[in-house]
N, C-alpha and C. Protein backbone atom coordinates (compact mmCIF):
# COMPACT_ATOMS: atom_id res chain seq x y z
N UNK A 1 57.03 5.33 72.20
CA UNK A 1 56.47 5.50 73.52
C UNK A 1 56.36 6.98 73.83
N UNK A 2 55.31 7.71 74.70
CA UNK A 2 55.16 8.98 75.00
C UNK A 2 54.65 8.76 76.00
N UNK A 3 54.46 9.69 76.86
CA UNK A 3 53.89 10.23 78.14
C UNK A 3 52.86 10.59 78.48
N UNK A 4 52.04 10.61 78.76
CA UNK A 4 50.67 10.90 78.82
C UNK A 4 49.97 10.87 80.42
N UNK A 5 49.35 12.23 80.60
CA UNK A 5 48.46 12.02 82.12
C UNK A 5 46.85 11.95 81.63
N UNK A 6 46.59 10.59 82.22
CA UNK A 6 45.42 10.43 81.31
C UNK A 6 44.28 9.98 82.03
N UNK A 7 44.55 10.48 84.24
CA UNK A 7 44.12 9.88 84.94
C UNK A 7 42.21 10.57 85.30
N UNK A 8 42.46 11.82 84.78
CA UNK A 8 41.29 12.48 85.27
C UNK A 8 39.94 12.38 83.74
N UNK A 9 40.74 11.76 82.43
CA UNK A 9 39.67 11.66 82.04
C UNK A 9 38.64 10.95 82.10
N UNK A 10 37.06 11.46 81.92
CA UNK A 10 36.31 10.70 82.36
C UNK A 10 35.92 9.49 81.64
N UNK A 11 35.39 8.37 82.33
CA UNK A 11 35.20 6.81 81.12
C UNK A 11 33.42 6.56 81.71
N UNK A 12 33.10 5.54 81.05
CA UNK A 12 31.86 5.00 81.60
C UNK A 12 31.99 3.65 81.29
N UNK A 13 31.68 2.75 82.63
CA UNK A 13 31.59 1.42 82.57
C UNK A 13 30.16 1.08 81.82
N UNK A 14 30.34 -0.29 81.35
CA UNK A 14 29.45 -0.56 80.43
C UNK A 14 28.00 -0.81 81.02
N UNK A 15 27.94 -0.90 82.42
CA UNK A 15 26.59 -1.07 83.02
C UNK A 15 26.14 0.68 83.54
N UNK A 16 26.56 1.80 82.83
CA UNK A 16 26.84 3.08 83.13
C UNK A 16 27.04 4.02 84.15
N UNK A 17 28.24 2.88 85.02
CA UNK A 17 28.96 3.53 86.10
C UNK A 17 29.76 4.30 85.50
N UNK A 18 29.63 5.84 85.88
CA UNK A 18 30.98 6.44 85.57
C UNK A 18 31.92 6.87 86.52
N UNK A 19 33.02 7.26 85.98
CA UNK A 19 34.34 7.34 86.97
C UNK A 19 35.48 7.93 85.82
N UNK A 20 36.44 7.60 86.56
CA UNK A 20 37.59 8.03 85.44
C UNK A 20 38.86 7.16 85.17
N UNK A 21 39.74 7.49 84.18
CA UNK A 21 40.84 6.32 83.81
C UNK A 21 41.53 6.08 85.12
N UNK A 22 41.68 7.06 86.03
CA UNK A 22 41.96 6.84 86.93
C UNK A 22 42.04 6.25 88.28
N UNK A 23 40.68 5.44 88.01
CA UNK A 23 40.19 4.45 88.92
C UNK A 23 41.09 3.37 88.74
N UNK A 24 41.98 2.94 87.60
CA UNK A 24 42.79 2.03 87.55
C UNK A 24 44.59 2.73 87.91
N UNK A 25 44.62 3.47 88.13
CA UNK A 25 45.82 4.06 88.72
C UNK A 25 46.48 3.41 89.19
N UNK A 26 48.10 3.51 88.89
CA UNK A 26 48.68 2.71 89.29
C UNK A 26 49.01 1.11 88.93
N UNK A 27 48.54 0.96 87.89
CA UNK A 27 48.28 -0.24 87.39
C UNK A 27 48.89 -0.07 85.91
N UNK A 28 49.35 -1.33 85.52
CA UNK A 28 49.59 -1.63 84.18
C UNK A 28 48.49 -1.79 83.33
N UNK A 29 48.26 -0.49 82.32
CA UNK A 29 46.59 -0.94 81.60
C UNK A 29 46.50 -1.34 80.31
N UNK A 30 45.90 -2.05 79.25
CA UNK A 30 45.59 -2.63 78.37
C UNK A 30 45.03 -2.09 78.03
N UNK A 31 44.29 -0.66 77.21
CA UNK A 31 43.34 -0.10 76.38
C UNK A 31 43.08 -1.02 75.15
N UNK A 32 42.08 -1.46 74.85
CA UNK A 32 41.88 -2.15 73.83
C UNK A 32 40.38 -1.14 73.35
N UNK A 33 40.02 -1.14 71.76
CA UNK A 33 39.07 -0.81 71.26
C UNK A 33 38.63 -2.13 70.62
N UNK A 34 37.80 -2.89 71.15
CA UNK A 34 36.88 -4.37 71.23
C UNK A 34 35.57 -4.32 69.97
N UNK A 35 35.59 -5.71 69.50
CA UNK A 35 34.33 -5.22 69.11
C UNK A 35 33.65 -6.89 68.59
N UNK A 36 32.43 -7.29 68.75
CA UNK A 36 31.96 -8.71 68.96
C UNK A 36 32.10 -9.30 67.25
N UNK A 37 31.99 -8.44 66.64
CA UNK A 37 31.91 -9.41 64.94
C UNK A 37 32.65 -8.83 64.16
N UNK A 38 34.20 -9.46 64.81
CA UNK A 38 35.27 -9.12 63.60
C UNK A 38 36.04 -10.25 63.86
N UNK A 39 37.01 -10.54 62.31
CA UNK A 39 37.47 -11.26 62.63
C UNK A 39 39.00 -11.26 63.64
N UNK A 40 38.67 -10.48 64.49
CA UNK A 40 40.01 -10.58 65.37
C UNK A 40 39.42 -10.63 67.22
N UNK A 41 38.29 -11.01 66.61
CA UNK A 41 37.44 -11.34 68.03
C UNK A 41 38.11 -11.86 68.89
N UNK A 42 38.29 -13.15 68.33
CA UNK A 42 39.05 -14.18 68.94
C UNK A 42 40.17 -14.08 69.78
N UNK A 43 40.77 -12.64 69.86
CA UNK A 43 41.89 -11.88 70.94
C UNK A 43 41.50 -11.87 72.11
N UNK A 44 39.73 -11.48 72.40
CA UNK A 44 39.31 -11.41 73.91
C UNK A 44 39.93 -13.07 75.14
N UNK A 45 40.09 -14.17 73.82
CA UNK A 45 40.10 -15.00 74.36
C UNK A 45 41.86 -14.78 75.17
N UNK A 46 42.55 -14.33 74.28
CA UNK A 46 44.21 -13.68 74.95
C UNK A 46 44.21 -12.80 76.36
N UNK A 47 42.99 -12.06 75.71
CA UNK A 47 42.86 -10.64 76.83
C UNK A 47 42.72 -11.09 78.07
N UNK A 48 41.61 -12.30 78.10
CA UNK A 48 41.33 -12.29 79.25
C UNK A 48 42.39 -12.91 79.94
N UNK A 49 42.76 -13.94 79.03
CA UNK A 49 44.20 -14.90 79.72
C UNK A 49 45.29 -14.13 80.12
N UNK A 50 45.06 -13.09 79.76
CA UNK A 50 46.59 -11.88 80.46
C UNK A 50 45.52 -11.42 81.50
N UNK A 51 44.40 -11.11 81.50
CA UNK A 51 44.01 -10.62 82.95
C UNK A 51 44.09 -11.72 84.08
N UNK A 52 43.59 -12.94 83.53
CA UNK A 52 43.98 -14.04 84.67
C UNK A 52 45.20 -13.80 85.25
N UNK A 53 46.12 -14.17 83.73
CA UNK A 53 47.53 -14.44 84.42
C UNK A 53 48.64 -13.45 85.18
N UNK A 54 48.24 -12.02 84.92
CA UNK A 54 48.41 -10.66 85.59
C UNK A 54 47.55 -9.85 86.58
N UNK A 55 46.70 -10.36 86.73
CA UNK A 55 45.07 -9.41 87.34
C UNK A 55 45.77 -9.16 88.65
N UNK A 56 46.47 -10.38 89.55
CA UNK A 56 46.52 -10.05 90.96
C UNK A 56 48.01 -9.36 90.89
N UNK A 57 48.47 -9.07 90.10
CA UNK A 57 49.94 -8.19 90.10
C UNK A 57 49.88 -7.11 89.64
N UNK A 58 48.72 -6.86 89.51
CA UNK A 58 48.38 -4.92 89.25
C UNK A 58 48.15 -4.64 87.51
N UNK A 59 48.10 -5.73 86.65
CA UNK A 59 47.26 -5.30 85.85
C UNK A 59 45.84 -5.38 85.45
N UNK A 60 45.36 -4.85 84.67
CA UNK A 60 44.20 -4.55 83.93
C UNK A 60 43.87 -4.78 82.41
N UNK A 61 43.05 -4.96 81.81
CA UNK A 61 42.19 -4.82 80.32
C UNK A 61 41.39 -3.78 80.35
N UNK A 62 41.29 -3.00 79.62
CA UNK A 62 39.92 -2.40 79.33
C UNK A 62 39.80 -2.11 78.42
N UNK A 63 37.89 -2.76 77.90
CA UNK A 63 37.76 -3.23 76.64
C UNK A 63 36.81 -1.60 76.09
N UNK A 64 36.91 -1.12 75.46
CA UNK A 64 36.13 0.19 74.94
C UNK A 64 35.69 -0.57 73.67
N UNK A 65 34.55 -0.76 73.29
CA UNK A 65 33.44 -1.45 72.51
C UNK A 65 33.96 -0.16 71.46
N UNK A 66 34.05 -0.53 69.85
CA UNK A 66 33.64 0.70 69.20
C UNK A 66 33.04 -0.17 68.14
N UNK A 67 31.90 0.92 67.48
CA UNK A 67 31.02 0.34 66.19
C UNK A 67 31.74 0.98 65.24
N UNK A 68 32.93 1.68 65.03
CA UNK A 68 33.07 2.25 64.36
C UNK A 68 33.77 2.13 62.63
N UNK A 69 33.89 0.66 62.79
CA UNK A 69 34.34 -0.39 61.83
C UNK A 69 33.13 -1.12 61.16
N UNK A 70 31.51 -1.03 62.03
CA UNK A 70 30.45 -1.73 61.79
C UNK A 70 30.70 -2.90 62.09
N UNK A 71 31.24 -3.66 63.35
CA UNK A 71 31.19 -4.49 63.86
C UNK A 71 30.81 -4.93 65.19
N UNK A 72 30.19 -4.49 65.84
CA UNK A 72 29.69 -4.45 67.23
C UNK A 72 28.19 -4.19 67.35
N UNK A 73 27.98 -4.87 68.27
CA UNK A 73 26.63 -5.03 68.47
C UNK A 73 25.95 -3.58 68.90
N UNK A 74 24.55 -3.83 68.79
CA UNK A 74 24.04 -2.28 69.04
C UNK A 74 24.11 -1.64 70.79
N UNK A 75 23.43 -2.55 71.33
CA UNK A 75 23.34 -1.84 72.54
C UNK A 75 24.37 -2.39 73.74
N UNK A 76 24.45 -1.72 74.94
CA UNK A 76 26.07 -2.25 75.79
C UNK A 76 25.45 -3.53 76.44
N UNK A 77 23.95 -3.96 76.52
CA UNK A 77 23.07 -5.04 77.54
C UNK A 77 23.77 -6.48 76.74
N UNK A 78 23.57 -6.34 75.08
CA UNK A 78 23.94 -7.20 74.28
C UNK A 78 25.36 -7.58 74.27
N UNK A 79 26.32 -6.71 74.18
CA UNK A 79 27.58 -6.49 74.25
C UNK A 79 28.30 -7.00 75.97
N UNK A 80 27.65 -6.81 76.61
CA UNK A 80 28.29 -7.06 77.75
C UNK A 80 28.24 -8.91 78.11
N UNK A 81 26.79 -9.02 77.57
CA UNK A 81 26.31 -10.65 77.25
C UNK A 81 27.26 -11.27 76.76
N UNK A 82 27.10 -10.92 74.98
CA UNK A 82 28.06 -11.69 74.32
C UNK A 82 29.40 -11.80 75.14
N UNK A 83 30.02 -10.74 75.72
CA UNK A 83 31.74 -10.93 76.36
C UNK A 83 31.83 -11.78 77.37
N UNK A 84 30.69 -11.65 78.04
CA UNK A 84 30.79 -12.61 78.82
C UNK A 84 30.27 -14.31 79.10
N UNK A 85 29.81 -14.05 78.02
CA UNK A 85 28.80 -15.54 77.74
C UNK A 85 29.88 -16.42 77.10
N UNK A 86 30.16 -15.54 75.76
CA UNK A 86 31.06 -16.35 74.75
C UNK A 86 32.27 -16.02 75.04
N UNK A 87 33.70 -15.44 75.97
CA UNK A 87 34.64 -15.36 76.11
C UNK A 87 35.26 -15.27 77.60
N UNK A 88 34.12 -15.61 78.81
CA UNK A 88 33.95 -15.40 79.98
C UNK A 88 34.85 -14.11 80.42
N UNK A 89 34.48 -12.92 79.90
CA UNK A 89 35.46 -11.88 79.89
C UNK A 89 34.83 -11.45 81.20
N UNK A 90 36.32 -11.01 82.29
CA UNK A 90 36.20 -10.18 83.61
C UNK A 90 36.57 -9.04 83.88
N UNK A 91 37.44 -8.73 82.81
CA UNK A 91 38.25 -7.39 83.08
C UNK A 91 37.11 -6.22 82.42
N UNK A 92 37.04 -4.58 83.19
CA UNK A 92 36.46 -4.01 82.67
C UNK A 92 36.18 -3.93 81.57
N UNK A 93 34.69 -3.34 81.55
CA UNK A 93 34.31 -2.94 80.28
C UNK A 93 33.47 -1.20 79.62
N UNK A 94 34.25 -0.96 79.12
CA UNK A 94 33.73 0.79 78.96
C UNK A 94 32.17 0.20 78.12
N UNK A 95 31.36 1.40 77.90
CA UNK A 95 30.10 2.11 76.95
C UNK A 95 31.10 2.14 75.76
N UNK A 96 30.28 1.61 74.93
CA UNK A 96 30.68 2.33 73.66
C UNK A 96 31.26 3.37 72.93
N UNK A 97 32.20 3.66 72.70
CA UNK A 97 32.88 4.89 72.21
C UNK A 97 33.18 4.86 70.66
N UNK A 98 33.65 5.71 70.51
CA UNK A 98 33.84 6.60 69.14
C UNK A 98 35.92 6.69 69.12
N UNK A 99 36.43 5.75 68.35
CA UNK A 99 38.07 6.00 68.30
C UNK A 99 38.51 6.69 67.47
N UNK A 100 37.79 7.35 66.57
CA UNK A 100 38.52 7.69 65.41
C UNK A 100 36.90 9.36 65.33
N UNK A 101 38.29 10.44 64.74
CA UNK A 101 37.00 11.56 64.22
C UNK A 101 37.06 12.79 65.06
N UNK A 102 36.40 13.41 64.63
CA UNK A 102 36.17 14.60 65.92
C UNK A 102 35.08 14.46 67.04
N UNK A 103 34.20 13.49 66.91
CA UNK A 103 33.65 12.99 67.99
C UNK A 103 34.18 12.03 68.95
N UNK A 104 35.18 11.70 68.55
CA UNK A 104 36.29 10.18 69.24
C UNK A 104 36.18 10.34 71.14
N UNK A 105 36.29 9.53 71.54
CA UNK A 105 36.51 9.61 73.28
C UNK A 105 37.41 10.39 73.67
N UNK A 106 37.51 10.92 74.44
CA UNK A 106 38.83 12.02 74.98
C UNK A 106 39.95 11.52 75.32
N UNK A 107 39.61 10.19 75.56
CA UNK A 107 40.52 8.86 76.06
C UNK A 107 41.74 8.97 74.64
N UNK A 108 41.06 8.15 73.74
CA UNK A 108 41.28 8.03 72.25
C UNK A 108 42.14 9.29 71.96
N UNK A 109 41.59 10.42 71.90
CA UNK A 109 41.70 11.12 71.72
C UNK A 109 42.96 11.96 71.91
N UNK A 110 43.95 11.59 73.35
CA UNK A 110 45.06 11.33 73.58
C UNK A 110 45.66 10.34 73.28
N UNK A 111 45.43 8.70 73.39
CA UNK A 111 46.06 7.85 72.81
C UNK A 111 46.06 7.77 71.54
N UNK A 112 46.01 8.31 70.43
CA UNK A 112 46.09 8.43 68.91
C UNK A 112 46.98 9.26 68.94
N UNK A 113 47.97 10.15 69.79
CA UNK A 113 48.89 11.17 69.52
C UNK A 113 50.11 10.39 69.57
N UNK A 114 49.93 8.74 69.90
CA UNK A 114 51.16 7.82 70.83
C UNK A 114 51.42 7.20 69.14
N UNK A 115 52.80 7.64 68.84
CA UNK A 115 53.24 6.74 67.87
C UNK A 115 53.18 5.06 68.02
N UNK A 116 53.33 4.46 66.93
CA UNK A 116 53.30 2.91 67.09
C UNK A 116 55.00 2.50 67.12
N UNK A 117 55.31 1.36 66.83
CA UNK A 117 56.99 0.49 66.69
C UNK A 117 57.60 1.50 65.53
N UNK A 118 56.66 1.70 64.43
CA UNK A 118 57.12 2.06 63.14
C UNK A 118 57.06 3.85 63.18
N UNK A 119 56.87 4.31 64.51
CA UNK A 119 56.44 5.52 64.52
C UNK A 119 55.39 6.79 63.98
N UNK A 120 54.32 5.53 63.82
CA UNK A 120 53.02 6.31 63.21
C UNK A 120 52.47 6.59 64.07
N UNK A 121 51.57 7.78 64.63
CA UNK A 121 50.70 7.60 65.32
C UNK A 121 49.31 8.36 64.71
N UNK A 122 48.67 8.45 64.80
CA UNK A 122 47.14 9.07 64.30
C UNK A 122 45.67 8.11 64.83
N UNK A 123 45.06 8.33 63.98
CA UNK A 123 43.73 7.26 63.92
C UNK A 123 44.00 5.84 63.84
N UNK A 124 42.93 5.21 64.86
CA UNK A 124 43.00 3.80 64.89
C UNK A 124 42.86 3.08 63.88
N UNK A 125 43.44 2.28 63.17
CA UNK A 125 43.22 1.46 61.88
C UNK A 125 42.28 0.79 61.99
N UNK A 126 41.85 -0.32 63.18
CA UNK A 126 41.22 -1.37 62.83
C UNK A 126 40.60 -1.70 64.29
N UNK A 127 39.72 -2.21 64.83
CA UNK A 127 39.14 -3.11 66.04
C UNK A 127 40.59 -4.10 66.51
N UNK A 128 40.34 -4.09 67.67
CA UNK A 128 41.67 -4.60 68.29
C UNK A 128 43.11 -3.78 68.62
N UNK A 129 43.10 -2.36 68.43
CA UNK A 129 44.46 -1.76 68.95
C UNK A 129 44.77 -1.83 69.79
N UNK A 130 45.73 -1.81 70.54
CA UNK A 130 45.98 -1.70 72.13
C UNK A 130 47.07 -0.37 72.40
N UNK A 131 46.75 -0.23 73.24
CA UNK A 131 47.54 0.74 73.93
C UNK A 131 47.71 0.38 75.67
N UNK A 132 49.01 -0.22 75.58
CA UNK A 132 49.74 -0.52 77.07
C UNK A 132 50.03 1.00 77.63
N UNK A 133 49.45 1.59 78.85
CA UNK A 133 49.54 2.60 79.77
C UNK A 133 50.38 2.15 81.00
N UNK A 134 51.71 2.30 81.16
CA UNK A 134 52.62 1.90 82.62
C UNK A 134 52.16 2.99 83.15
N UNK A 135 52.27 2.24 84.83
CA UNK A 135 51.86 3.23 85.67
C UNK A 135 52.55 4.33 85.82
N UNK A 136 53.32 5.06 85.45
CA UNK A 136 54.12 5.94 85.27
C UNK A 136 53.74 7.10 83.93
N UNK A 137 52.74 6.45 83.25
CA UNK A 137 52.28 7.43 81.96
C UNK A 137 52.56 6.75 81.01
N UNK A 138 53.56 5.92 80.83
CA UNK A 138 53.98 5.94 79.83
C UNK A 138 53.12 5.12 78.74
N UNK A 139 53.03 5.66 77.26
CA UNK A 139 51.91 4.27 76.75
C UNK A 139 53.00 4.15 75.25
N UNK A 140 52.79 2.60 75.46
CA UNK A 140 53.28 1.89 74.26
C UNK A 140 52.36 1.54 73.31
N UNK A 141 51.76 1.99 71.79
CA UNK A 141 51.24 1.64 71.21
C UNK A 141 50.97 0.17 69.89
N UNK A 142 50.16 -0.78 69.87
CA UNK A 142 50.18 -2.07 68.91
C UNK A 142 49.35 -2.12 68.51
N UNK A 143 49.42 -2.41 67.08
CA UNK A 143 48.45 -2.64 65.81
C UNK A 143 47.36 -3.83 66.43
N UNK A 144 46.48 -3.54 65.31
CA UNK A 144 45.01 -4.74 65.46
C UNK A 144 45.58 -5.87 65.83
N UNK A 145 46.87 -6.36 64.89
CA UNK A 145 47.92 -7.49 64.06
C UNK A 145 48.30 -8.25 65.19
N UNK A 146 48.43 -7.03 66.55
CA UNK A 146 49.45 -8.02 66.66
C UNK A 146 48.95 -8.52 68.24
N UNK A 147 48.98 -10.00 68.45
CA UNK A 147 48.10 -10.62 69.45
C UNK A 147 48.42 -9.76 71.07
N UNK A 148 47.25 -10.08 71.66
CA UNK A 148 47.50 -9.02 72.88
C UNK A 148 48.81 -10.08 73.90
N UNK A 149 48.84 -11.60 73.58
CA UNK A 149 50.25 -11.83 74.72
C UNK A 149 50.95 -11.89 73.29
N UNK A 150 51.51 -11.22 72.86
CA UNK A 150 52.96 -11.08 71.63
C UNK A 150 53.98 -10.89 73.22
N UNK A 151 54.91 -11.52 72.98
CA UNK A 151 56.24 -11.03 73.45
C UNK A 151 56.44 -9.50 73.92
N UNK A 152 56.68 -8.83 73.03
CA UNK A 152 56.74 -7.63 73.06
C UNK A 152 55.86 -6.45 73.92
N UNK A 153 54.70 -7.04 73.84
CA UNK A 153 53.21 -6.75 74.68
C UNK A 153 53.99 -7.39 76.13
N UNK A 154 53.99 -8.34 76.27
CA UNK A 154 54.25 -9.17 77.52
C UNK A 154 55.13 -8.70 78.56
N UNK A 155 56.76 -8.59 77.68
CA UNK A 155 57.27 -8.26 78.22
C UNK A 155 57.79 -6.89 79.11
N UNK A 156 56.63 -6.12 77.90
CA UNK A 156 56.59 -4.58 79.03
C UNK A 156 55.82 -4.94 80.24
N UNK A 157 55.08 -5.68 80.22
CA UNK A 157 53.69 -5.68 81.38
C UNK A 157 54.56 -6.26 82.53
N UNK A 158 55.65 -7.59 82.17
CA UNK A 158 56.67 -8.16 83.32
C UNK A 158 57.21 -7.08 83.69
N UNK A 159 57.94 -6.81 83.12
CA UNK A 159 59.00 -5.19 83.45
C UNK A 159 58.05 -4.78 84.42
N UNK A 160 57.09 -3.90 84.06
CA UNK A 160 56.01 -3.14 84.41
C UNK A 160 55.51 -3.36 86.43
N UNK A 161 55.18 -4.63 86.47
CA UNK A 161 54.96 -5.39 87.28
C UNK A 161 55.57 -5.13 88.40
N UNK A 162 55.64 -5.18 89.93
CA UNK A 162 56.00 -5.26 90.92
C UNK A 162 56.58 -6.68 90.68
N UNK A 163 58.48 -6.87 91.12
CA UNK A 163 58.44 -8.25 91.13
C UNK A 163 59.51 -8.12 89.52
N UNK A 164 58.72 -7.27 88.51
CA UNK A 164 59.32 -7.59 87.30
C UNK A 164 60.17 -7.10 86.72
């Protein structure tokens, strides 16, 4: 776990509202790097079920689309479709970004400095990472591997929680 102020960088919603991470302030956040044709797709269906089952207690998802695996669709019109057609996804959704490289999101770009359980931290391995942000800074980093309600995931977000 590390510390991070990560409120003023800027993001763009996927219909290209922009704003910053900070519009979710205060909130327990879910950074996920998403992407429609992999096989770990099938997580949005988790994601969203933690936004249901957390949304009105101050957390969040947010899904940052990356092609950078060659799995995601081309444009954000298509991408926003598919999430919501095929996974009735509600929780934000960023533009397309870049996680890995010297072009990477600025976002990314700080969360890749956050070691993981095993204390790696660097470049994203795979579609599906998450990075849990407590409202306090703090971000806990998890592999592609490991499902977004794992225990471990969960139980920071209870903690986290007003109430928890």
């Amino acid at each position: 776990m590390a510390v991070l102020d990560l409120d003023d960088i800027p993001v763009t919603l996927i219909d290209g509202r922009q704003t910053t991470f900070g519009e979710w302030s205060g909130k327990v956040r879910l950074v996920v790097n998403v992407a429609s044709r992999c096989g770990l797709t099938p997580q949005y269906a988790q994601l969203e079920k933690l936004q249901h089952e957390y949304g009105d207690r101050g957390f969040t998802v947010l899904g940052f689309p990356s092609n950078q695996f060659f799995q995601e669709f081309g444009g954000e019109d298509r991408i926003a479709e598919y999430c919501s057609t095929t996974w009735g996804v509600t929780f934000p959704m960023m533009s397309k970004v870049k996680v890995n490289g010297g072009s990477r999101h600025p976002l990314y770009a700080q969360l890749t400095s956050v070691p993981d359980a095993d204390g790696r931290a660097g470049r994203v391995r795979w579609n599906f990472e998450k990075f849990l942000v407590l409202p306090d800074g703090a971000v806990h980093r998890f592999r592609p591997a490991t499902p977004p309600d794992a225990p471990e995931i969960t139980a920071l977000i209870e903690k986290a929680l007003p109430g928890g």
